[in-house]
C-alpha atoms as a PDB file:
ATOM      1  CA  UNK A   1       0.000   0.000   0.000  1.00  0.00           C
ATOM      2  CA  UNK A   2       3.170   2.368   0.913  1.00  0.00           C
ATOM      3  CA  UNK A   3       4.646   1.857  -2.646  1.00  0.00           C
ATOM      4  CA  UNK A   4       1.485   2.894  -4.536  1.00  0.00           C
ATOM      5  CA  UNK A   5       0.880   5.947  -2.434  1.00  0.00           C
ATOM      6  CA  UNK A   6       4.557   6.925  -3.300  1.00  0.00           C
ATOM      7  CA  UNK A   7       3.545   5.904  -6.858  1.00  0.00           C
ATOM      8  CA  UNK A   8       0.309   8.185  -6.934  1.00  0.00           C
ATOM      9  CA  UNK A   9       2.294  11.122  -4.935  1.00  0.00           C
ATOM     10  CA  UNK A  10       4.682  11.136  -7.753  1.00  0.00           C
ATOM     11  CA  UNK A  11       3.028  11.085 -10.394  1.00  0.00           C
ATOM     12  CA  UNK A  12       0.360  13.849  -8.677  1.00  0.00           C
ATOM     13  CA  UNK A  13       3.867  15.894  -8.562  1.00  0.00           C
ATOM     14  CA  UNK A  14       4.889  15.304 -12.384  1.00  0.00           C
ATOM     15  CA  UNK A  15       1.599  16.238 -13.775  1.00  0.00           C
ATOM     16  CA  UNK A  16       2.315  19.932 -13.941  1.00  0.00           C
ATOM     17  CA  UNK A  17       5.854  19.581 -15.380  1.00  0.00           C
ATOM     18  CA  UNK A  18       5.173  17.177 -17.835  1.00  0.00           C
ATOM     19  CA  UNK A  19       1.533  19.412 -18.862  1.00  0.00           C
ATOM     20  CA  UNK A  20       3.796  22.341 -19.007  1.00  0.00           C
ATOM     21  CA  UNK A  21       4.387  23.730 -22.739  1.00  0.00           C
ATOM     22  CA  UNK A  22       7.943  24.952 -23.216  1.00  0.00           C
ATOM     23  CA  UNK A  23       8.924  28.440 -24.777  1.00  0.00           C
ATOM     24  CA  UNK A  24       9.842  26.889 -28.138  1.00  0.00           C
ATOM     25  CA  UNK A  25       6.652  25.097 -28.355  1.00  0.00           C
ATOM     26  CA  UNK A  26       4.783  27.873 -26.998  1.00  0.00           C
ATOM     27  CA  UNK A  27       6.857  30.486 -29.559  1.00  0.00           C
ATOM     28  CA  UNK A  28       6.130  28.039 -32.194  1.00  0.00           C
ATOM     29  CA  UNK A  29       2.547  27.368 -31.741  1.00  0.00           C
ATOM     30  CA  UNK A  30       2.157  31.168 -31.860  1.00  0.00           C
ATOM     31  CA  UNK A  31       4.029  31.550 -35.057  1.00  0.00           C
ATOM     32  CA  UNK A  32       5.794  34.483 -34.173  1.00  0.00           C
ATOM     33  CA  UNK A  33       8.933  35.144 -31.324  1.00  0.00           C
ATOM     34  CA  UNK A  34       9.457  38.939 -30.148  1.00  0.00           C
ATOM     35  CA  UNK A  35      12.794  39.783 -30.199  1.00  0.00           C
ATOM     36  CA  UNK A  36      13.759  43.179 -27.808  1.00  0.00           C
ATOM     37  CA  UNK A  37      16.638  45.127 -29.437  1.00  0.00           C
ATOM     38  CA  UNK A  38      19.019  47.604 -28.788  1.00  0.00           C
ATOM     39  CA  UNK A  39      17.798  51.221 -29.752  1.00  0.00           C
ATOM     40  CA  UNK A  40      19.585  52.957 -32.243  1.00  0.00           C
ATOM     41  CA  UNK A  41      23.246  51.196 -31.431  1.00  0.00           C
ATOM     42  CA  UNK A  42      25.407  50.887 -34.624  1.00  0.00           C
ATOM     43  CA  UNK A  43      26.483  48.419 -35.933  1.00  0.00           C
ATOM     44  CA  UNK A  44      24.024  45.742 -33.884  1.00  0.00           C
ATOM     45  CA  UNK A  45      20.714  47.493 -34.213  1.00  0.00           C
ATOM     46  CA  UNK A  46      19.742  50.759 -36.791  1.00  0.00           C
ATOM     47  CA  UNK A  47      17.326  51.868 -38.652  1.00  0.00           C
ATOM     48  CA  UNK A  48      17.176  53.303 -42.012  1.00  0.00           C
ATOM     49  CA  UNK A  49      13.826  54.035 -44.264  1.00  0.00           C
ATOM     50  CA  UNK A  50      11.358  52.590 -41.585  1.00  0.00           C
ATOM     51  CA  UNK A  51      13.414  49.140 -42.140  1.00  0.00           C
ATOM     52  CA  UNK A  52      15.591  47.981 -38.971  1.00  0.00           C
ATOM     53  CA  UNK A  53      19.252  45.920 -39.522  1.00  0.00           C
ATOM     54  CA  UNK A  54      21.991  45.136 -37.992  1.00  0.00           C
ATOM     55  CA  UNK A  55      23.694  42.505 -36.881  1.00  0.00           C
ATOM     56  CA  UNK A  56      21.325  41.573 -34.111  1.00  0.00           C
ATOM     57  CA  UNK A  57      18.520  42.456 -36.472  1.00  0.00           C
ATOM     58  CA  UNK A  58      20.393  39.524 -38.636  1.00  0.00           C
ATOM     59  CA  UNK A  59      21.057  36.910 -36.103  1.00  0.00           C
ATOM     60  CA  UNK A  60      17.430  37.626 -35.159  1.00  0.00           C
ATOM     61  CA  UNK A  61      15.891  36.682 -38.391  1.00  0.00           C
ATOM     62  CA  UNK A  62      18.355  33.434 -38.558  1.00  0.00           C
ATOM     63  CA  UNK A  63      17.240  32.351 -35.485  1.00  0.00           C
ATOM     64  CA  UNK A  64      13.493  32.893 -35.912  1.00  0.00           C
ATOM     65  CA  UNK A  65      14.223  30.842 -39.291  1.00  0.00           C
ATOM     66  CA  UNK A  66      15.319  28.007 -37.386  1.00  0.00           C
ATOM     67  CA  UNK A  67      12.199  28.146 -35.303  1.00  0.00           C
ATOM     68  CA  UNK A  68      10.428  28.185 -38.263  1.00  0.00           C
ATOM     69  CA  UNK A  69       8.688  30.938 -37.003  1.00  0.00           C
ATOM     70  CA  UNK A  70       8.242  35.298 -37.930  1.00  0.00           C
ATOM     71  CA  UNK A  71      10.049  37.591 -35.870  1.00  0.00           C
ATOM     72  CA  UNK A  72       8.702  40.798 -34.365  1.00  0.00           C
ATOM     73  CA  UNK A  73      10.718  43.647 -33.105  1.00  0.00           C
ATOM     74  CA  UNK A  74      10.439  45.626 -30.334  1.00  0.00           C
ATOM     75  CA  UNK A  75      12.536  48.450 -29.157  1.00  0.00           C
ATOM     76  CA  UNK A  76      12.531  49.773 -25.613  1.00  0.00           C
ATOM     77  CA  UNK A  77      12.601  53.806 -24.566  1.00  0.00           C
ATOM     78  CA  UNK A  78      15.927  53.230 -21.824  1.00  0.00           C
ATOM     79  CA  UNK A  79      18.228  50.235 -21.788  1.00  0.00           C
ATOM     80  CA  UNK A  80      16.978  50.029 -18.322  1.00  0.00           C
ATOM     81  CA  UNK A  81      13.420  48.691 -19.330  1.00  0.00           C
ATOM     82  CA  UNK A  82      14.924  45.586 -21.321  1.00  0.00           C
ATOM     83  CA  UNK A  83      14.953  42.829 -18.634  1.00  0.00           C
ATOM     84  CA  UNK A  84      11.811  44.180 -17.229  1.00  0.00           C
ATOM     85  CA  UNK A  85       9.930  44.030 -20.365  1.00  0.00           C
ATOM     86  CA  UNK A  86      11.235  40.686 -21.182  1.00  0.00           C
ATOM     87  CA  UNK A  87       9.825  39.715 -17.120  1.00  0.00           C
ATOM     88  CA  UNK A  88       6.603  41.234 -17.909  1.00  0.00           C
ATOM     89  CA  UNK A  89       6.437  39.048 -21.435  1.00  0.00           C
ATOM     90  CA  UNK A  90       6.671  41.574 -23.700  1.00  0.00           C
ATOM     91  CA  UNK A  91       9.835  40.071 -25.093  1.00  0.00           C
ATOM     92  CA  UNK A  92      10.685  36.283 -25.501  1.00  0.00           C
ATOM     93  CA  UNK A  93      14.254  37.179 -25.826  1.00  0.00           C
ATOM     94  CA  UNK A  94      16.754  40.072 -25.906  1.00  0.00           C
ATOM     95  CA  UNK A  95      19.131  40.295 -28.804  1.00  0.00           C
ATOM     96  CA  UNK A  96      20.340  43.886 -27.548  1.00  0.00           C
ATOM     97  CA  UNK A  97      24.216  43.478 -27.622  1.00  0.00           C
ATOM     98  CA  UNK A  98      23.245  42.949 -23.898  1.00  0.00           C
ATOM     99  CA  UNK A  99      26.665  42.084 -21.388  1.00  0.00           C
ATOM    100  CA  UNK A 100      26.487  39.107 -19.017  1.00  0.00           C
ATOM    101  CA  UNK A 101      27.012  40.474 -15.569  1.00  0.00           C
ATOM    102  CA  UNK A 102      26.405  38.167 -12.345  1.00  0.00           C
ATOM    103  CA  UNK A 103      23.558  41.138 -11.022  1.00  0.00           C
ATOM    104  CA  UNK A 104      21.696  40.505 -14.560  1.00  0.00           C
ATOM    105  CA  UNK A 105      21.938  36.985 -14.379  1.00  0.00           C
ATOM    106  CA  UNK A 106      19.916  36.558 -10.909  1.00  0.00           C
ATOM    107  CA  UNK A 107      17.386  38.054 -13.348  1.00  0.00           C
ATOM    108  CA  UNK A 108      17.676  36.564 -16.535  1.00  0.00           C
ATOM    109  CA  UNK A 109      19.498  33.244 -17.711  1.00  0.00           C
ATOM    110  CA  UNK A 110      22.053  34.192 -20.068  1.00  0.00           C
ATOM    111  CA  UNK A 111      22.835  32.384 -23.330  1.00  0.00           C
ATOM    112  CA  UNK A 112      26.579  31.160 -24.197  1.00  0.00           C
ATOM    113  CA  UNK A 113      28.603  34.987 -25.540  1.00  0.00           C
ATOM    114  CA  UNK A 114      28.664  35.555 -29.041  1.00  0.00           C
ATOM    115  CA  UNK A 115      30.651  38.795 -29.186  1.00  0.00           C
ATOM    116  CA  UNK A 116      33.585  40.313 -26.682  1.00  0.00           C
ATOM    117  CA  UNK A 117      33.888  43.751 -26.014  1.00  0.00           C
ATOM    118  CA  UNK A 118      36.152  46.296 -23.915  1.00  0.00           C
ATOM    119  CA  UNK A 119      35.101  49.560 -22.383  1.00  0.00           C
ATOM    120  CA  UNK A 120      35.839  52.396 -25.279  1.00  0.00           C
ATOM    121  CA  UNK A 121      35.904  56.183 -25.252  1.00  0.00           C
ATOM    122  CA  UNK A 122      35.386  58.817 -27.841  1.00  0.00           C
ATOM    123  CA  UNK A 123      36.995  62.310 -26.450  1.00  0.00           C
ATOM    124  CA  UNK A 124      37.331  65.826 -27.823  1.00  0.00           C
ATOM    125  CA  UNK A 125      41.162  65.706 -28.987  1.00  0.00           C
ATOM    126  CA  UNK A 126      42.568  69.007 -26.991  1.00  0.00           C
ATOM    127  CA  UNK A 127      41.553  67.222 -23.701  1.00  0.00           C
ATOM    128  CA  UNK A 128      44.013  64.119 -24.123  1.00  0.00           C
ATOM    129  CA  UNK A 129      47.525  63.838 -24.706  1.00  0.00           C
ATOM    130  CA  UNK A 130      48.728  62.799 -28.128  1.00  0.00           C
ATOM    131  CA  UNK A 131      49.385  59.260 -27.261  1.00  0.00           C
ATOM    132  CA  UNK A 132      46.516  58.728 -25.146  1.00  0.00           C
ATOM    133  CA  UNK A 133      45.059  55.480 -26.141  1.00  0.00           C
ATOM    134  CA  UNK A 134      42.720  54.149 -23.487  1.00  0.00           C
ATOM    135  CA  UNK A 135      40.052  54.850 -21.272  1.00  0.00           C
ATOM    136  CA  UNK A 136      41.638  54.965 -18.183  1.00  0.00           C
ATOM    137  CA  UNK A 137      43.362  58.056 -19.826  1.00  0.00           C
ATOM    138  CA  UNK A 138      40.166  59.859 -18.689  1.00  0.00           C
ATOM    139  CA  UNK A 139      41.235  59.846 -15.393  1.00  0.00           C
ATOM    140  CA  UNK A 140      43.678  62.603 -15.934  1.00  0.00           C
ATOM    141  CA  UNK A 141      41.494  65.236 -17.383  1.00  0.00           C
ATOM    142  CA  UNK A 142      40.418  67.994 -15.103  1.00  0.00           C
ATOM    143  CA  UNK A 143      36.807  68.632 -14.104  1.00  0.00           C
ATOM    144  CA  UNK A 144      35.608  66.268 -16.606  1.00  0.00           C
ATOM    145  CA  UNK A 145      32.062  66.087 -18.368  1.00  0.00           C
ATOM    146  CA  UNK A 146      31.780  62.366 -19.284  1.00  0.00           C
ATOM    147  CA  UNK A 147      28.673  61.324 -21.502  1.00  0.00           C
ATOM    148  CA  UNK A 148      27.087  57.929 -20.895  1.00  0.00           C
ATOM    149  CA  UNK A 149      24.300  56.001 -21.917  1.00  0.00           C
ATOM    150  CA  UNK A 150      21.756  55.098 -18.838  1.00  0.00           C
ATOM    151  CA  UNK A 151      21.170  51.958 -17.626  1.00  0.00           C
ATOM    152  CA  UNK A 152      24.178  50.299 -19.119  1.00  0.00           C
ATOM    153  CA  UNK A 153      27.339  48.439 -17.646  1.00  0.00           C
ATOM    154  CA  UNK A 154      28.902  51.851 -19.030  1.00  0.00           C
ATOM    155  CA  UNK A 155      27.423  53.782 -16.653  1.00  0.00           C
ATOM    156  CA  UNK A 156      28.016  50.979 -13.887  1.00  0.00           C
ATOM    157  CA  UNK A 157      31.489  50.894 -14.534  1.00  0.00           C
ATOM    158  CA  UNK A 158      31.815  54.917 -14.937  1.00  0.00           C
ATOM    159  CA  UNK A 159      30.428  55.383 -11.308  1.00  0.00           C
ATOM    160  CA  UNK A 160      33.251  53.294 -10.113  1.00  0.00           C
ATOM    161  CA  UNK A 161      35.691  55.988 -11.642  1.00  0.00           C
ATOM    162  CA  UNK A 162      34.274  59.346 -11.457  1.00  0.00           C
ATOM    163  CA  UNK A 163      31.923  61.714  -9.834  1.00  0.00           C
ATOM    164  CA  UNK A 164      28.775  61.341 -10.086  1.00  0.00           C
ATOM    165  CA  UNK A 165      28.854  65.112 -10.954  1.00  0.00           C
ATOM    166  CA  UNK A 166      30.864  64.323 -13.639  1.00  0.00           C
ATOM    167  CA  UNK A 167      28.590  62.107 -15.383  1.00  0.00           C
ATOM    168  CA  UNK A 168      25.543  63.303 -17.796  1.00  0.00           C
ATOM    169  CA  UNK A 169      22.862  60.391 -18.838  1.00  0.00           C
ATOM    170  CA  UNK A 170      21.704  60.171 -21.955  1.00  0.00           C
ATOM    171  CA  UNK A 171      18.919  57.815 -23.428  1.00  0.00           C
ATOM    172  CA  UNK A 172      21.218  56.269 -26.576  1.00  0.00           C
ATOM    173  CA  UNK A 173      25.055  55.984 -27.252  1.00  0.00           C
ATOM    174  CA  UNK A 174      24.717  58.097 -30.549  1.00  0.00           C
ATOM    175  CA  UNK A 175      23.207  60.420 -28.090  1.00  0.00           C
ATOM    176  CA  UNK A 176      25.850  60.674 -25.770  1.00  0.00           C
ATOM    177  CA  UNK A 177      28.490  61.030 -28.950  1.00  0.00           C
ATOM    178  CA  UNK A 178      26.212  63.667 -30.786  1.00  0.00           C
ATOM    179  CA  UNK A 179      26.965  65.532 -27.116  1.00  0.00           C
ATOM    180  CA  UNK A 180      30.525  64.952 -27.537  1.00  0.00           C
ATOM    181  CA  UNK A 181      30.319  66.884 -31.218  1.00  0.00           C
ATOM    182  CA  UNK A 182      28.759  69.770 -29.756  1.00  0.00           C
ATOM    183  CA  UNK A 183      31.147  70.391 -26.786  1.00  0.00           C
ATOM    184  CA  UNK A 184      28.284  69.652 -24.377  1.00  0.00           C
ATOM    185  CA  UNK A 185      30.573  67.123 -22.534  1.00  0.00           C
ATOM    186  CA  UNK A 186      34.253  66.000 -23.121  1.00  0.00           C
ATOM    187  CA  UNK A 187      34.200  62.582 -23.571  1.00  0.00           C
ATOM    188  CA  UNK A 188      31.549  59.660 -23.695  1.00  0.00           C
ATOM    189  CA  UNK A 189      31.804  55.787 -23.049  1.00  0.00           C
ATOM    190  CA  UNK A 190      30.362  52.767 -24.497  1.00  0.00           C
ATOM    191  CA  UNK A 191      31.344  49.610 -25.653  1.00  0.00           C
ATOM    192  CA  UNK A 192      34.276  49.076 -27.847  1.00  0.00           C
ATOM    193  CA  UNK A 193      32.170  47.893 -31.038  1.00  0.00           C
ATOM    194  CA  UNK A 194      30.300  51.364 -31.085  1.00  0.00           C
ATOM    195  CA  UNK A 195      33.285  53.700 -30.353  1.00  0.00           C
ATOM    196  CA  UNK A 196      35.238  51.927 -33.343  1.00  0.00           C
ATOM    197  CA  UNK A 197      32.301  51.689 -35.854  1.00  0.00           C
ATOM    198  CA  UNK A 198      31.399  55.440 -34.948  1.00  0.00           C
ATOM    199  CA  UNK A 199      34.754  56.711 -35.086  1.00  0.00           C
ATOM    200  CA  UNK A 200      35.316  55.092 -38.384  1.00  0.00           C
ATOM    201  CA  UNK A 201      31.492  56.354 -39.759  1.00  0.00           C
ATOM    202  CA  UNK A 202      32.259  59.790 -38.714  1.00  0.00           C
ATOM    203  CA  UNK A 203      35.685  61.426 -40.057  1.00  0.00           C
ATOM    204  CA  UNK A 204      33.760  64.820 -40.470  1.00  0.00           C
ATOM    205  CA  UNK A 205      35.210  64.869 -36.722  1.00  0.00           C
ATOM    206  CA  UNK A 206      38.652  63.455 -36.953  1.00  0.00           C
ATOM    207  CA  UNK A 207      39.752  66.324 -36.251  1.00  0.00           C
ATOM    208  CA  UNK A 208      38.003  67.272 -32.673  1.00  0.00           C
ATOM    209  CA  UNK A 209      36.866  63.847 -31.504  1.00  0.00           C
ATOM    210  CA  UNK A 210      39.136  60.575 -31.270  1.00  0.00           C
ATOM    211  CA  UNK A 211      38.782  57.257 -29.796  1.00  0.00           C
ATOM    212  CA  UNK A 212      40.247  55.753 -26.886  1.00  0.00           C
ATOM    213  CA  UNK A 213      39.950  51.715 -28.359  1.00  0.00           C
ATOM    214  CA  UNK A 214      42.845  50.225 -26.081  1.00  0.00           C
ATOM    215  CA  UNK A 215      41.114  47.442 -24.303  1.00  0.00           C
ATOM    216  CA  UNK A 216      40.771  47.645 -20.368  1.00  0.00           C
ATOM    217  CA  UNK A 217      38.421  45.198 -20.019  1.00  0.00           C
ATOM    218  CA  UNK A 218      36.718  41.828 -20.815  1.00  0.00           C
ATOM    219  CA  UNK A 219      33.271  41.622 -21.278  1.00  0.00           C
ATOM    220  CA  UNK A 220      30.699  39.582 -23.539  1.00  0.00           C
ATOM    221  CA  UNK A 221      27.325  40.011 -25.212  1.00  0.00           C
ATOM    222  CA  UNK A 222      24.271  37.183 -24.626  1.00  0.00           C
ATOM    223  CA  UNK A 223      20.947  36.845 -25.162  1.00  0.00           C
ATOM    224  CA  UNK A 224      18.636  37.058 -22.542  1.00  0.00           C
ATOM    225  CA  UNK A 225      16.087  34.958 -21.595  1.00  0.00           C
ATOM    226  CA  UNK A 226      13.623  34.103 -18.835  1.00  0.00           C
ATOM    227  CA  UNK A 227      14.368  31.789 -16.174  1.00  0.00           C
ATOM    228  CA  UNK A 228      12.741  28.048 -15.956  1.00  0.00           C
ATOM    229  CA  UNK A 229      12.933  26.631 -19.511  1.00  0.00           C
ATOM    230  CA  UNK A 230      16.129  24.618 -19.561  1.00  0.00           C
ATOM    231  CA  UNK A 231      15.279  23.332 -22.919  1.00  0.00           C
ATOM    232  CA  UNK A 232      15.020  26.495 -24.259  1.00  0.00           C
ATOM    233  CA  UNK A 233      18.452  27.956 -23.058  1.00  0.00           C
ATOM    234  CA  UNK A 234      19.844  24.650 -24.454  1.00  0.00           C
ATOM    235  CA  UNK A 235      18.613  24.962 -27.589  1.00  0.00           C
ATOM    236  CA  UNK A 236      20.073  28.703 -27.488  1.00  0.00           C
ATOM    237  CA  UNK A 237      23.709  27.485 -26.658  1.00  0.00           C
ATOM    238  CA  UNK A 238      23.435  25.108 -29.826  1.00  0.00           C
ATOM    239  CA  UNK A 239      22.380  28.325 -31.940  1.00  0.00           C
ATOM    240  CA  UNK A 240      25.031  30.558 -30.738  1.00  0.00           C
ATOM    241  CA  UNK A 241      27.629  27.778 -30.762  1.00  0.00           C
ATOM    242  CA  UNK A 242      26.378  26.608 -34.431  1.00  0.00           C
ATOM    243  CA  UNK A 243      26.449  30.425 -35.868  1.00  0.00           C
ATOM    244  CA  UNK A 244      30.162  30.749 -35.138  1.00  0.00           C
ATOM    245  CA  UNK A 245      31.262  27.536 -36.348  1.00  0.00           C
ATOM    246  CA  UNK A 246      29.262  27.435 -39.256  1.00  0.00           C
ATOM    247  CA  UNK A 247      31.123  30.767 -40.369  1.00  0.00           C
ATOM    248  CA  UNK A 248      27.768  33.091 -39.801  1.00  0.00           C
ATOM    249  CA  UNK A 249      28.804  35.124 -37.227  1.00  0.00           C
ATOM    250  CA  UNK A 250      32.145  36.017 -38.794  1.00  0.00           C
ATOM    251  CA  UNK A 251      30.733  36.988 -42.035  1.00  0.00           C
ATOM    252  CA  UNK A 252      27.942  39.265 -40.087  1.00  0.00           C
ATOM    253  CA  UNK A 253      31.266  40.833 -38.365  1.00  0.00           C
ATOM    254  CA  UNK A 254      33.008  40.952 -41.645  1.00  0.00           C
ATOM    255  CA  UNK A 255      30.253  42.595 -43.302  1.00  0.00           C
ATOM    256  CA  UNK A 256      29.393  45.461 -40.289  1.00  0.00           C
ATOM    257  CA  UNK A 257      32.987  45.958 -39.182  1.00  0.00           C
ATOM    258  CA  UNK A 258      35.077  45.890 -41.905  1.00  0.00           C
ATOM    259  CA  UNK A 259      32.659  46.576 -45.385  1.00  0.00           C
ATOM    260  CA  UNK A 260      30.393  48.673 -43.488  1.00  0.00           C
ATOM    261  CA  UNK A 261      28.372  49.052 -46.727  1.00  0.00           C
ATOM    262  CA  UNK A 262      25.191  50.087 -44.661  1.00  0.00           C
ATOM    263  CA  UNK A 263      27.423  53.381 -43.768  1.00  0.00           C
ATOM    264  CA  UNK A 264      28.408  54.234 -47.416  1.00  0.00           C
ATOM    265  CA  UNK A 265      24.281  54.312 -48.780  1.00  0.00           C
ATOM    266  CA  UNK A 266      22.505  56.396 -46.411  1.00  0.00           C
ATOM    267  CA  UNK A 267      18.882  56.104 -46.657  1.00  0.00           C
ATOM    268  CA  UNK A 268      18.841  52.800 -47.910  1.00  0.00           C
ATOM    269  CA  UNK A 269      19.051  49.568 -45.956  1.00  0.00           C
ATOM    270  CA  UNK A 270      21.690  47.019 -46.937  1.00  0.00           C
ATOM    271  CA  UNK A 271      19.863  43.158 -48.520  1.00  0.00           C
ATOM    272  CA  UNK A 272      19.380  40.733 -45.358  1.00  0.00           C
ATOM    273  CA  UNK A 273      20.570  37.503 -46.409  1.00  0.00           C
ATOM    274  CA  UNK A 274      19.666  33.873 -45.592  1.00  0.00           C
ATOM    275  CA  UNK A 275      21.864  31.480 -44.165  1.00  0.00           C
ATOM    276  CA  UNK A 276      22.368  29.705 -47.200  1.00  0.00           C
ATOM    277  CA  UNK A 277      23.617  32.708 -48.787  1.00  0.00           C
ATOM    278  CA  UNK A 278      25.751  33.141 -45.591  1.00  0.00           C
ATOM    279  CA  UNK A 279      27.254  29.783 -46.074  1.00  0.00           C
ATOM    280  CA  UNK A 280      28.033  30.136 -49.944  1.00  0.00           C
ATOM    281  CA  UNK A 281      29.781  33.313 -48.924  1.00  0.00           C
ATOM    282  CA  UNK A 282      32.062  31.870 -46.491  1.00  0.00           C
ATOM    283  CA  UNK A 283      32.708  29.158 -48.737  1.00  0.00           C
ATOM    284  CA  UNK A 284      33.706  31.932 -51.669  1.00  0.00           C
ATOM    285  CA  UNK A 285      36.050  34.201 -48.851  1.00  0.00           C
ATOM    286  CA  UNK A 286      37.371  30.609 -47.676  1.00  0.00           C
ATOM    287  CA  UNK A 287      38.689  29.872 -50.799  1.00  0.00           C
ATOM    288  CA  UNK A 288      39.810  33.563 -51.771  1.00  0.00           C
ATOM    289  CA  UNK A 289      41.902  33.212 -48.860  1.00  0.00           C
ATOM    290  CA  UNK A 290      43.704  30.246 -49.712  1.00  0.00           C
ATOM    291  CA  UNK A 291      44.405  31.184 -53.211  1.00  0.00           C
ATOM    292  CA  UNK A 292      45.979  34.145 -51.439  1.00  0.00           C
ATOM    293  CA  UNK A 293      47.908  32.660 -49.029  1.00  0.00           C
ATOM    294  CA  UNK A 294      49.426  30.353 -51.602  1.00  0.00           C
ATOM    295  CA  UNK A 295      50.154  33.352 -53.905  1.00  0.00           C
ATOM    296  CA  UNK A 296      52.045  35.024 -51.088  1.00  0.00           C
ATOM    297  CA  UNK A 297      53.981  31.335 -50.956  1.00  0.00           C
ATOM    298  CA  UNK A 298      54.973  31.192 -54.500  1.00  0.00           C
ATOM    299  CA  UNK A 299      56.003  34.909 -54.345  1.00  0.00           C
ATOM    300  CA  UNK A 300      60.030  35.407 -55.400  1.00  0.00           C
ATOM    301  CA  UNK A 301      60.612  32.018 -56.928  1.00  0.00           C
ATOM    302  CA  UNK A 302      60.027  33.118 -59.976  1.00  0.00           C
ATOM    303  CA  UNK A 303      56.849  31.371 -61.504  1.00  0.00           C
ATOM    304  CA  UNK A 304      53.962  33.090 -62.008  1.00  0.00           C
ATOM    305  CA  UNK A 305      51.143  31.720 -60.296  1.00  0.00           C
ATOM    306  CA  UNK A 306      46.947  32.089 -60.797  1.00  0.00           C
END
């Protein structure tokens, strides 16, 4: 009699788990996963004739594709209403170039990284020295103005630094660099990715404004999720780990870091492309790179080589 109260008790117990639906089935059943995104952060997240892109935007659409499933965008007001929204269920996920931290994660779960970043400074030229090269160089400037977006790790990390009279909020990092244009503070810190890609968008202001890229820190980008699906943050860790072996997430970097076509057509979105066409592409820089490489080899011995 013991063993089938035992019995009954625990199967009593497994009737909610196992009735349960998970977020993928629950995403896919409603045909449609919102995705929370960074607002107005270049490269990861912009927006150009109504259409958004980016390489969140990109690695949104791939992973909605897996799910078989249409993606929906939303974009919060402050960085400070992402995991809050995504509590509430107004997001399934953020894809917001968000960093792991351990105070986030006794919020969210975290996915495996898929992109490292250092802290990064732009600053107006007369208020460095010639050489200066990192952040930290900050530190000797006199009463400084620094610009920062709220809500961030930037801000976390720039309380730990300076003054809080020193420090002006302001609700986007283009925001915060627009204020560095106009004198309105000295210097403003993000993220690495954003200081180079601006700096490099933006030579108008070589001459005033220049970036402090030197890393001084270690930090990573995740999606976020909510707690208590294990199968979905599984099933996350495959798609992040299968996007960078796979060759995706190098050609997304290759083509927002280092072609930056989206900066040289303004007003005009650059083609999304599906992962097939992702593949072939690798495969076609693969190869140009090994008929390179064995070019260099063959250079000086006196055979021409194609």
């Amino acid at each position: 009699m013991k063993r089938y109260v035992l019995f009954f008790f625990s199967v009593l117990f497994l009737i909610p788990v196992m009735s349960q639906a998970s977020e993928i089935e629950r995403i896919q059943k409603a045909g449609v996963i919102t995705v929370a995104l960074n607002r107005d952060y270049p490269p990861f997240c912009m927006e150009k004739s109504g259409t958004l892109f980016g390489l969140d935007v990109d690695l949104a659409h791939l992973l909605a594709a897996h799910l078989d499933v249409k993606v929906r965008f939303i974009r919060p007001e402050t960085y400070d209403q992402q995991i809050p929204g995504l509590l509430a269920g107004e997001a399934d996920i953020i894809m917001a170039a968000m960093t792991r931290t351990v105070q986030r994660a006794l919020l969210v779960n975290f996915s495996t990284p898929y992109f490292e970043v250092s802290q990064a400074a732009l600053v107006r030229r007369e208020k460095v020295p010639a050489d200066a090269k990192a952040y930290f160089d900050l530190l000797e400037i006199k009463s400084l103005r620094l610009g920062v977006k709220a809500g961030t790790t930037h801000e976390d990390f720039a309380r730990q630094l300076f003054p809080a009279t020193a420090i002006k909020l302001y609700p986007t990092v283009a925001a915060a660099a627009e204020a560095v244009v106009r004198g309105e503070v000295d210097a403003m810190v993000a993220d690495s990715p954003f200081v180079r890609v601006w700096h490099n968008t933006h030579v108008e202001h070589y001459t005033a404004v220049t970036a402090l890229l030197e890393p001084v820190t270690r930090e990573f980008y995740a999606f976020a999720i909510r707690k208590g699906d294990a199968d979905f943050l599984s099933w996350l860790n495959v798609f992040v780990e299968e996007i960078k072996s796979d060759g995706t997430l190098d050609l997304l970097v290759h083509e927002y870091f280092e072609q930056m076509a989206w900066a040289a057509k303004p007003g005009e979105p650059p083609a999304r492309q599906n992962r097939a066409e992702f593949l072939k592409n690798r495969f076609i820089i693969d190869k140009k790179t090994r008929i390179e490489q064995r070019r260099r080899a063959f250079q000086g011995k006196g055979d021409n080589y194609e």
